[in-house]
PDB file of N, CA and C in Angstrom:
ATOM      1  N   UNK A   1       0.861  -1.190   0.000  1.00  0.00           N
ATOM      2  CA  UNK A   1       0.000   0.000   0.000  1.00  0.00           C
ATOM      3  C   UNK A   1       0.893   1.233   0.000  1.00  0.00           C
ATOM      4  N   UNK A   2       0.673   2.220  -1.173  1.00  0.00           N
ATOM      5  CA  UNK A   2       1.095   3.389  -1.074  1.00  0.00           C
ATOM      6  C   UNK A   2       0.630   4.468   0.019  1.00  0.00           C
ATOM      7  N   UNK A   3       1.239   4.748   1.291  1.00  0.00           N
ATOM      8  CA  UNK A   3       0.254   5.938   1.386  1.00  0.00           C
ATOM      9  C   UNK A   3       0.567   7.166   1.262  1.00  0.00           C
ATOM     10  N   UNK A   4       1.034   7.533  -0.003  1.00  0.00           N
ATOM     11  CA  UNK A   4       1.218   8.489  -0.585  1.00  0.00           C
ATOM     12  C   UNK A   4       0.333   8.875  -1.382  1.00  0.00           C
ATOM     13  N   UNK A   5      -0.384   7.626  -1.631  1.00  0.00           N
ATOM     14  CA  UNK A   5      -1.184   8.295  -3.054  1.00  0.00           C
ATOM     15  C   UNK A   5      -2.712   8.371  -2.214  1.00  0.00           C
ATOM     16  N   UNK A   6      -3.324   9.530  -2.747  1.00  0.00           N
ATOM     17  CA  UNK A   6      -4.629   9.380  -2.307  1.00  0.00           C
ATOM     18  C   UNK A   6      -5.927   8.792  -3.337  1.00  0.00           C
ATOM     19  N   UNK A   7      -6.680   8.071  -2.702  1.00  0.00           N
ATOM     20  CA  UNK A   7      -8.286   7.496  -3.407  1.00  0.00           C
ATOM     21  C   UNK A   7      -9.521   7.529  -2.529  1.00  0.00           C
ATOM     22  N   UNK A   8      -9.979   7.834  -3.364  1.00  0.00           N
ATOM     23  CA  UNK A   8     -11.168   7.948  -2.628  1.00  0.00           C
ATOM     24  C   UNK A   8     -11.554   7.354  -2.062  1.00  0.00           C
ATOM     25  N   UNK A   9     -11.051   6.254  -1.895  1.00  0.00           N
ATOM     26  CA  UNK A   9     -11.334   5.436  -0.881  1.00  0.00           C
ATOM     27  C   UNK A   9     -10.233   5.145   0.793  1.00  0.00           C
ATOM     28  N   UNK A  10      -9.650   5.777   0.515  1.00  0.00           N
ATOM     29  CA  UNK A  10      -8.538   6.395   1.754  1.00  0.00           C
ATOM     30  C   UNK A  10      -9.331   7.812   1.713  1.00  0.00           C
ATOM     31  N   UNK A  11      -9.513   8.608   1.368  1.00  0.00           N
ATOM     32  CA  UNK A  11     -10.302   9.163   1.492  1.00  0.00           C
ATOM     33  C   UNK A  11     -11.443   9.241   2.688  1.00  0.00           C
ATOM     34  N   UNK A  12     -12.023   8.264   2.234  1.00  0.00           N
ATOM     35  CA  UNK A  12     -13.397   7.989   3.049  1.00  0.00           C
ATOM     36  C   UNK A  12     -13.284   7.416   4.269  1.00  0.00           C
ATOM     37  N   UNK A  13     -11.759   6.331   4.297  1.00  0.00           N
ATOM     38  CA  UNK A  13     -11.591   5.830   5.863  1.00  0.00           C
ATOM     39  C   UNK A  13     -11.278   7.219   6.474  1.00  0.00           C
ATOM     40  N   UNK A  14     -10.555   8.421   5.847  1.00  0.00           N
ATOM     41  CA  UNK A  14      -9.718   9.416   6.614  1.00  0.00           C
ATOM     42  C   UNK A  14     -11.239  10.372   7.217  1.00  0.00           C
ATOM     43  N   UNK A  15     -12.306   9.963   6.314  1.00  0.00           N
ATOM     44  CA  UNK A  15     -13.148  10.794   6.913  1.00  0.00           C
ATOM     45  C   UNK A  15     -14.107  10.056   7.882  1.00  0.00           C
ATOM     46  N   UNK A  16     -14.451   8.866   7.764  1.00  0.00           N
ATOM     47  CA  UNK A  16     -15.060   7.868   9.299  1.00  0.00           C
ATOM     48  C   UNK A  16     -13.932   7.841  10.265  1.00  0.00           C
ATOM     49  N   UNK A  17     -12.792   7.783  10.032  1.00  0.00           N
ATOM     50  CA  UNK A  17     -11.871   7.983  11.351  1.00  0.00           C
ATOM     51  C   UNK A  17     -11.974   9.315  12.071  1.00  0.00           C
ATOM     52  N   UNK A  18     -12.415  10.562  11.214  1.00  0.00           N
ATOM     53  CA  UNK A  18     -12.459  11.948  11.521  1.00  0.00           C
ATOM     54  C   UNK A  18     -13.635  11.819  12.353  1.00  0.00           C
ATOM     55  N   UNK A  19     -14.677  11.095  12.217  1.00  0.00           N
ATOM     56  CA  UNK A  19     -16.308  11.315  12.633  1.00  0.00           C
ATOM     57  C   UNK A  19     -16.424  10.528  13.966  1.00  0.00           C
ATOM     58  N   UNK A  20     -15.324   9.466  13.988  1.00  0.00           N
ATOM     59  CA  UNK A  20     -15.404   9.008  14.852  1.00  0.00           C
ATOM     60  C   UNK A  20     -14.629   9.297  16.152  1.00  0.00           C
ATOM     61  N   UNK A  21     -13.272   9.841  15.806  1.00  0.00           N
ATOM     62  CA  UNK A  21     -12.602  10.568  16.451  1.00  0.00           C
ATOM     63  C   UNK A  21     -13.092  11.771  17.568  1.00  0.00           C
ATOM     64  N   UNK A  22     -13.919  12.269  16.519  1.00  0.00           N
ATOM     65  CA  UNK A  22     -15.081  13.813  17.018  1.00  0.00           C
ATOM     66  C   UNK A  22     -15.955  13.087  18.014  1.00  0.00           C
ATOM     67  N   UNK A  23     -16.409  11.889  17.726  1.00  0.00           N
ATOM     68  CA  UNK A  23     -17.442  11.272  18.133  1.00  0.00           C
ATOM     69  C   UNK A  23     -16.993  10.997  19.445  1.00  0.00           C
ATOM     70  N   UNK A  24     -15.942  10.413  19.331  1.00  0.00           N
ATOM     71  CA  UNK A  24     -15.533   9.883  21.125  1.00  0.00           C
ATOM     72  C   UNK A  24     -14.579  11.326  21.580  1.00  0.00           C
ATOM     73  N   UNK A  25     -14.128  12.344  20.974  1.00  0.00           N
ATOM     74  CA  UNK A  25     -13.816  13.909  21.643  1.00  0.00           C
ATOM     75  C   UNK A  25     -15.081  14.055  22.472  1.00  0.00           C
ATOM     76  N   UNK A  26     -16.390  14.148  22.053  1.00  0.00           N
ATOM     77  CA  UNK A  26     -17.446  14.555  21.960  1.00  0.00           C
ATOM     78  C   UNK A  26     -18.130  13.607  23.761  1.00  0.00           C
ATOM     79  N   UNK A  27     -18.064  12.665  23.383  1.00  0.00           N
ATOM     80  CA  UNK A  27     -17.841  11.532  24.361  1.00  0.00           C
ATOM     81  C   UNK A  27     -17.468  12.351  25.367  1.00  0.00           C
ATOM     82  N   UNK A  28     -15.899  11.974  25.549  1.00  0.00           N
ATOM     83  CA  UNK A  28     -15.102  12.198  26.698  1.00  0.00           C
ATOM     84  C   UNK A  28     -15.735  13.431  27.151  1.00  0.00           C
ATOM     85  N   UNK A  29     -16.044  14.715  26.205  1.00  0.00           N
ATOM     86  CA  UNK A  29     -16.340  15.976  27.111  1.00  0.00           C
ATOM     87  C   UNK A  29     -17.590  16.151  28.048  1.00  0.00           C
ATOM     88  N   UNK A  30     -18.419  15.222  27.274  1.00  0.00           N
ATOM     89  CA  UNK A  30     -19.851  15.420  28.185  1.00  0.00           C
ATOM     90  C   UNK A  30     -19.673  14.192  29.637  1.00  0.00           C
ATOM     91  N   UNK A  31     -18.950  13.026  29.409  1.00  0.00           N
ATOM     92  CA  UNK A  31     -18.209  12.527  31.060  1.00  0.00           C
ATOM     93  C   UNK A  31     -17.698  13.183  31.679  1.00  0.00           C
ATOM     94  N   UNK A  32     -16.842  14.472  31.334  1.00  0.00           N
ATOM     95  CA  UNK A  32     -16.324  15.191  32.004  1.00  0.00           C
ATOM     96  C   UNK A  32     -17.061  16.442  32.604  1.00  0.00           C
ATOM     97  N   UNK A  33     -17.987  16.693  32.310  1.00  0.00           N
ATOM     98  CA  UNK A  33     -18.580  17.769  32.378  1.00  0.00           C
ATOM     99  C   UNK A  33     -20.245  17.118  33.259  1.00  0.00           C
ATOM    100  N   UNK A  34     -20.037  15.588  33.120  1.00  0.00           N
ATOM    101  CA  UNK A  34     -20.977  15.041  34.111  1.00  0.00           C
ATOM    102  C   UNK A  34     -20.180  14.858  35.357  1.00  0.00           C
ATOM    103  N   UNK A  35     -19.179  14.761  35.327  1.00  0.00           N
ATOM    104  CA  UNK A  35     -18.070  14.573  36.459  1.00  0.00           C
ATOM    105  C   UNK A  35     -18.201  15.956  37.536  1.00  0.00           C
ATOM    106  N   UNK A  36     -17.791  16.689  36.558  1.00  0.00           N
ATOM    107  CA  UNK A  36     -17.866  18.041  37.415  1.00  0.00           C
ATOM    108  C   UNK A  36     -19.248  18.196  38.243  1.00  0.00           C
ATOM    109  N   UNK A  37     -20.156  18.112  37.518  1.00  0.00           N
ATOM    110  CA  UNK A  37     -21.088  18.301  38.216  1.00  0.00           C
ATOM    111  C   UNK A  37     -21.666  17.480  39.638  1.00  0.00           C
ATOM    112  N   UNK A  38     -21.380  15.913  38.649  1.00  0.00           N
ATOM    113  CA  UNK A  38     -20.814  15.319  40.016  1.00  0.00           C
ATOM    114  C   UNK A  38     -20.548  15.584  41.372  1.00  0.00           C
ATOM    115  N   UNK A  39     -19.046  16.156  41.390  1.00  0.00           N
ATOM    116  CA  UNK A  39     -17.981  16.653  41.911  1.00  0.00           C
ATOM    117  C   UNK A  39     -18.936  17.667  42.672  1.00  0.00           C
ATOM    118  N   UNK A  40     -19.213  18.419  42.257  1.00  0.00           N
ATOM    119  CA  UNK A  40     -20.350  19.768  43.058  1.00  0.00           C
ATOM    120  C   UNK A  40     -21.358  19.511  44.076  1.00  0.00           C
ATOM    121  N   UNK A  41     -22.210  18.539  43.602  1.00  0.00           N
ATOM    122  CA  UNK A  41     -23.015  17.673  43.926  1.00  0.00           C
ATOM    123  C   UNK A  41     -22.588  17.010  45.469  1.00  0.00           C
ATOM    124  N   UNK A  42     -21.282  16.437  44.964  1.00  0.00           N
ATOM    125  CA  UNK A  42     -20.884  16.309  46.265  1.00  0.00           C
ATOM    126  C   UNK A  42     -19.876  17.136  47.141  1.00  0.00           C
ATOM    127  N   UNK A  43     -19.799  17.944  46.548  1.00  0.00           N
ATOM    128  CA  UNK A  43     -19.319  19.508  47.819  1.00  0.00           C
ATOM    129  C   UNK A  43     -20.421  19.631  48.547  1.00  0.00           C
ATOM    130  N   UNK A  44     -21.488  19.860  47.865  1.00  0.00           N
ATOM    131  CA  UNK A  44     -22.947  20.296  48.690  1.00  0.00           C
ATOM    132  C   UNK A  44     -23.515  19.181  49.358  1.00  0.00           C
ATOM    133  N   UNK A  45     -23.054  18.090  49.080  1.00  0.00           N
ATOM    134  CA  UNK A  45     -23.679  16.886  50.540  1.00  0.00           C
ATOM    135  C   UNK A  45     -22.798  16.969  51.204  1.00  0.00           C
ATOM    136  N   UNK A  46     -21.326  16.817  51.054  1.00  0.00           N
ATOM    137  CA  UNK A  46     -20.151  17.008  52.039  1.00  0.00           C
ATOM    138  C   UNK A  46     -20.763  18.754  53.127  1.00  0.00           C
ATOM    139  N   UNK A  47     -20.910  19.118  52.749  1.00  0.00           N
ATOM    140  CA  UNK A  47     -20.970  20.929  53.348  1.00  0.00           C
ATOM    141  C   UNK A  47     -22.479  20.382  54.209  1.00  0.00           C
ATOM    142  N   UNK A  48     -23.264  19.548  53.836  1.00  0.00           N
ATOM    143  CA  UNK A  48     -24.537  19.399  54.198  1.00  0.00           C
ATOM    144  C   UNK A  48     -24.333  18.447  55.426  1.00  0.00           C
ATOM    145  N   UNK A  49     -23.147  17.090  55.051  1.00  0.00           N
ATOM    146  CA  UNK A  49     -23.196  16.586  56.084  1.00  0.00           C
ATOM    147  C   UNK A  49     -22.506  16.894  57.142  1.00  0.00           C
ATOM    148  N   UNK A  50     -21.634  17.500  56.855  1.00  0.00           N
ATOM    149  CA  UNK A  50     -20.960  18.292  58.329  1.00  0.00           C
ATOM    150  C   UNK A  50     -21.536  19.284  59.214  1.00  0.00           C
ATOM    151  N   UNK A  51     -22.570  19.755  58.577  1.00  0.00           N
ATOM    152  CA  UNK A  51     -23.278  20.697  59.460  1.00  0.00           C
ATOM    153  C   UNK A  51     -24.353  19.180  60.207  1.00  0.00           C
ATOM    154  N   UNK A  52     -24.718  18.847  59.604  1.00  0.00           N
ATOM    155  CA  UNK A  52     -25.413  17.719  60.242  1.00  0.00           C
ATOM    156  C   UNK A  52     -24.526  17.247  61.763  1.00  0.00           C
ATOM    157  N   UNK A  53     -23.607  16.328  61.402  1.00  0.00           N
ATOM    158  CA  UNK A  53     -22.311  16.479  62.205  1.00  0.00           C
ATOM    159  C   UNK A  53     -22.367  17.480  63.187  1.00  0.00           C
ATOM    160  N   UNK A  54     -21.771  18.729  63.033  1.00  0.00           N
ATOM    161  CA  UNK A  54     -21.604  19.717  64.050  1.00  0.00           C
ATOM    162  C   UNK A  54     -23.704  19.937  64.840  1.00  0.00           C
ATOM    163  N   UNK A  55     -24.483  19.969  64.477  1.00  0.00           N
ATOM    164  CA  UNK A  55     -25.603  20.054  64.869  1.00  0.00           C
ATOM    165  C   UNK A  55     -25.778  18.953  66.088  1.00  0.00           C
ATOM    166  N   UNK A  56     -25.213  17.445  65.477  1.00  0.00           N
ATOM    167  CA  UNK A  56     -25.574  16.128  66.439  1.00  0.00           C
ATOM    168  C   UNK A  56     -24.362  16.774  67.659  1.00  0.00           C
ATOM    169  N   UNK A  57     -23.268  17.239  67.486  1.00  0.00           N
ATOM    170  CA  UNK A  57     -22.498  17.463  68.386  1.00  0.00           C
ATOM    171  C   UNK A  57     -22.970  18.174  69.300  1.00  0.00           C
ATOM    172  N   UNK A  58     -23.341  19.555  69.232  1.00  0.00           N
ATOM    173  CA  UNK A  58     -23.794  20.594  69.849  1.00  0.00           C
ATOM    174  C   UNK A  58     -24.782  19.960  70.451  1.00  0.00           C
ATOM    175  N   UNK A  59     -26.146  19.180  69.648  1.00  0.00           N
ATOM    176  CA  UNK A  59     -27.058  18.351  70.452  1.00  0.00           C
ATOM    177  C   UNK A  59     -26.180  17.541  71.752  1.00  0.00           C
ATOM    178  N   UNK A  60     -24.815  16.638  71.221  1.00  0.00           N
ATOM    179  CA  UNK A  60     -24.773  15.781  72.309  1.00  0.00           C
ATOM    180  C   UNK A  60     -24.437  16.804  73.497  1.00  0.00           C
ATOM    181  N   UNK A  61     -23.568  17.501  73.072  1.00  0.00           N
ATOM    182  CA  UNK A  61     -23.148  18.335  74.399  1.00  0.00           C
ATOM    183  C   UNK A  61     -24.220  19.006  75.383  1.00  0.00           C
ATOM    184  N   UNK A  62     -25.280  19.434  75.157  1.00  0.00           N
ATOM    185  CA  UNK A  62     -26.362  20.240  75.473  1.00  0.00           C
ATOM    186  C   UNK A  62     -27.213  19.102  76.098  1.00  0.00           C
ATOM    187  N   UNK A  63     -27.299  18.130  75.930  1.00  0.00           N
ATOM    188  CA  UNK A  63     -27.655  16.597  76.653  1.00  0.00           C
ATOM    189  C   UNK A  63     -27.065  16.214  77.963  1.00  0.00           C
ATOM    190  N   UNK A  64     -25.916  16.469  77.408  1.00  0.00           N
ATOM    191  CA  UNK A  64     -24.485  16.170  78.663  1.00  0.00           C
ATOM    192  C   UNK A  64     -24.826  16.837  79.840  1.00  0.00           C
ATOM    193  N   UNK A  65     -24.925  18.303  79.429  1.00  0.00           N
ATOM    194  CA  UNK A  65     -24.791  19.196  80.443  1.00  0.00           C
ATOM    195  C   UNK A  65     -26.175  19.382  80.991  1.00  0.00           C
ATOM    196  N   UNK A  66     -27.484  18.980  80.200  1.00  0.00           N
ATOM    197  CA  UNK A  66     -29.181  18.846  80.984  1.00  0.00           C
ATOM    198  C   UNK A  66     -28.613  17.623  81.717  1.00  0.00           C
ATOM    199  N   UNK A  67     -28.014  16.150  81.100  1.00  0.00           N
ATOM    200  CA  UNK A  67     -27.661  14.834  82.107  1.00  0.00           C
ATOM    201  C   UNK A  67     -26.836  14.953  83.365  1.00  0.00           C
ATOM    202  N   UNK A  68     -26.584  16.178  83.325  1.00  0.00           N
ATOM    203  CA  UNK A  68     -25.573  16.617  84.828  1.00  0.00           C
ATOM    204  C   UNK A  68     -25.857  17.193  85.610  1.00  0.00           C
ATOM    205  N   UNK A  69     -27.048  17.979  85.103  1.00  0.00           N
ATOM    206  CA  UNK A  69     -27.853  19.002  86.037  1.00  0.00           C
ATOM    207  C   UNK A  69     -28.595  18.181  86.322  1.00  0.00           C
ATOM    208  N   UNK A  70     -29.423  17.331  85.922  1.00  0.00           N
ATOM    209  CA  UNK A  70     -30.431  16.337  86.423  1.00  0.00           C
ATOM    210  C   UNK A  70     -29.959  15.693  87.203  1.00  0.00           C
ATOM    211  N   UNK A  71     -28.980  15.041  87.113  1.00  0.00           N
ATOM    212  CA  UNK A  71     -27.639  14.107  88.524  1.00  0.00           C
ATOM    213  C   UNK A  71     -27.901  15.035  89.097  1.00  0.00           C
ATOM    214  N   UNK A  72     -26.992  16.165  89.387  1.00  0.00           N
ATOM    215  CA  UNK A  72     -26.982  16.733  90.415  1.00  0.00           C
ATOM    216  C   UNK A  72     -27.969  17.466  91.301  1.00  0.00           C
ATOM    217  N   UNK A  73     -29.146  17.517  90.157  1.00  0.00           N
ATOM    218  CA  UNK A  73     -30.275  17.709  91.189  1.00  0.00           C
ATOM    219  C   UNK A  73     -31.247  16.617  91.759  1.00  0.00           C
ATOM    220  N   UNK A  74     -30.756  15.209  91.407  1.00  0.00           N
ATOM    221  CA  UNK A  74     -31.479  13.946  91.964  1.00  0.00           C
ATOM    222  C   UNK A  74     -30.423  13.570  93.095  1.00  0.00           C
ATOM    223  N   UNK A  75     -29.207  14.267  93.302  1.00  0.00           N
ATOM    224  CA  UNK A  75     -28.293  13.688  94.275  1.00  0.00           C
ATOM    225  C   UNK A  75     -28.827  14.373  95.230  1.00  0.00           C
ATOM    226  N   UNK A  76     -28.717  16.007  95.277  1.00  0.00           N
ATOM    227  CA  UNK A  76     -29.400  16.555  96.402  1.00  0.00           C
ATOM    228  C   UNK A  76     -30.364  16.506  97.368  1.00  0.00           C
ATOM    229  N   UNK A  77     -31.971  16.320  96.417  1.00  0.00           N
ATOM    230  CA  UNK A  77     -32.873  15.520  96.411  1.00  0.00           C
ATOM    231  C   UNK A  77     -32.711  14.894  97.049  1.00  0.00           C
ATOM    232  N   UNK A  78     -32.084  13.448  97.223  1.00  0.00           N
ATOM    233  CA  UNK A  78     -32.110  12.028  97.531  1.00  0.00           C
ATOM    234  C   UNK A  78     -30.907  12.547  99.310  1.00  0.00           C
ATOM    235  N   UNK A  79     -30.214  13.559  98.746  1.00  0.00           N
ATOM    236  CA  UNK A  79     -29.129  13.995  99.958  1.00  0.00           C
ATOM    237  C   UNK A  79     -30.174  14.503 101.238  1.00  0.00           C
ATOM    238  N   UNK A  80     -31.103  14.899 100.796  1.00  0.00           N
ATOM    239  CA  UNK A  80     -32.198  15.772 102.248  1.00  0.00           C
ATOM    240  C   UNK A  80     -32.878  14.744 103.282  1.00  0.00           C
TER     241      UNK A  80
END
């Protein structure tokens, strides 16, 4: 095979290799651009679940400190 010489029929592979080429460019960009969004998607559950997180915390602590006042006012109580 020459591939020097052109036919129309090299030709025509050079242009389904072109279409297909575009075709999977074309591909890859919209995975990538589902990715990103992705990616965002989960910034905003990450950001969502940490406040969740810090909320259960603050809850436990605020528990702690009603569960200590209640001790200490059933010790007294029980002290008379």
């Amino acid at each position: 095979i020459d591939y020097n010489v052109v036919t129309p029929e090299s030709n025509l592979n050079s242009d389904v290799l072109w279409l297909q080429m575009s075709h999977y460019a074309e591909q890859a960009q919209n995975q990538f651009a589902e990715l990103e969004a992705s990616n965002e998607r989960m910034k905003i559950l990450t950001a969502s679940m940490e406040k969740i997180v810090k909320n259960l915390q603050e809850g436990y602590a605020y528990l702690s400190k009603a569960s200590e006042k209640t001790n200490k006012r059933l010790y007294l109580l029980f002290e008379e």
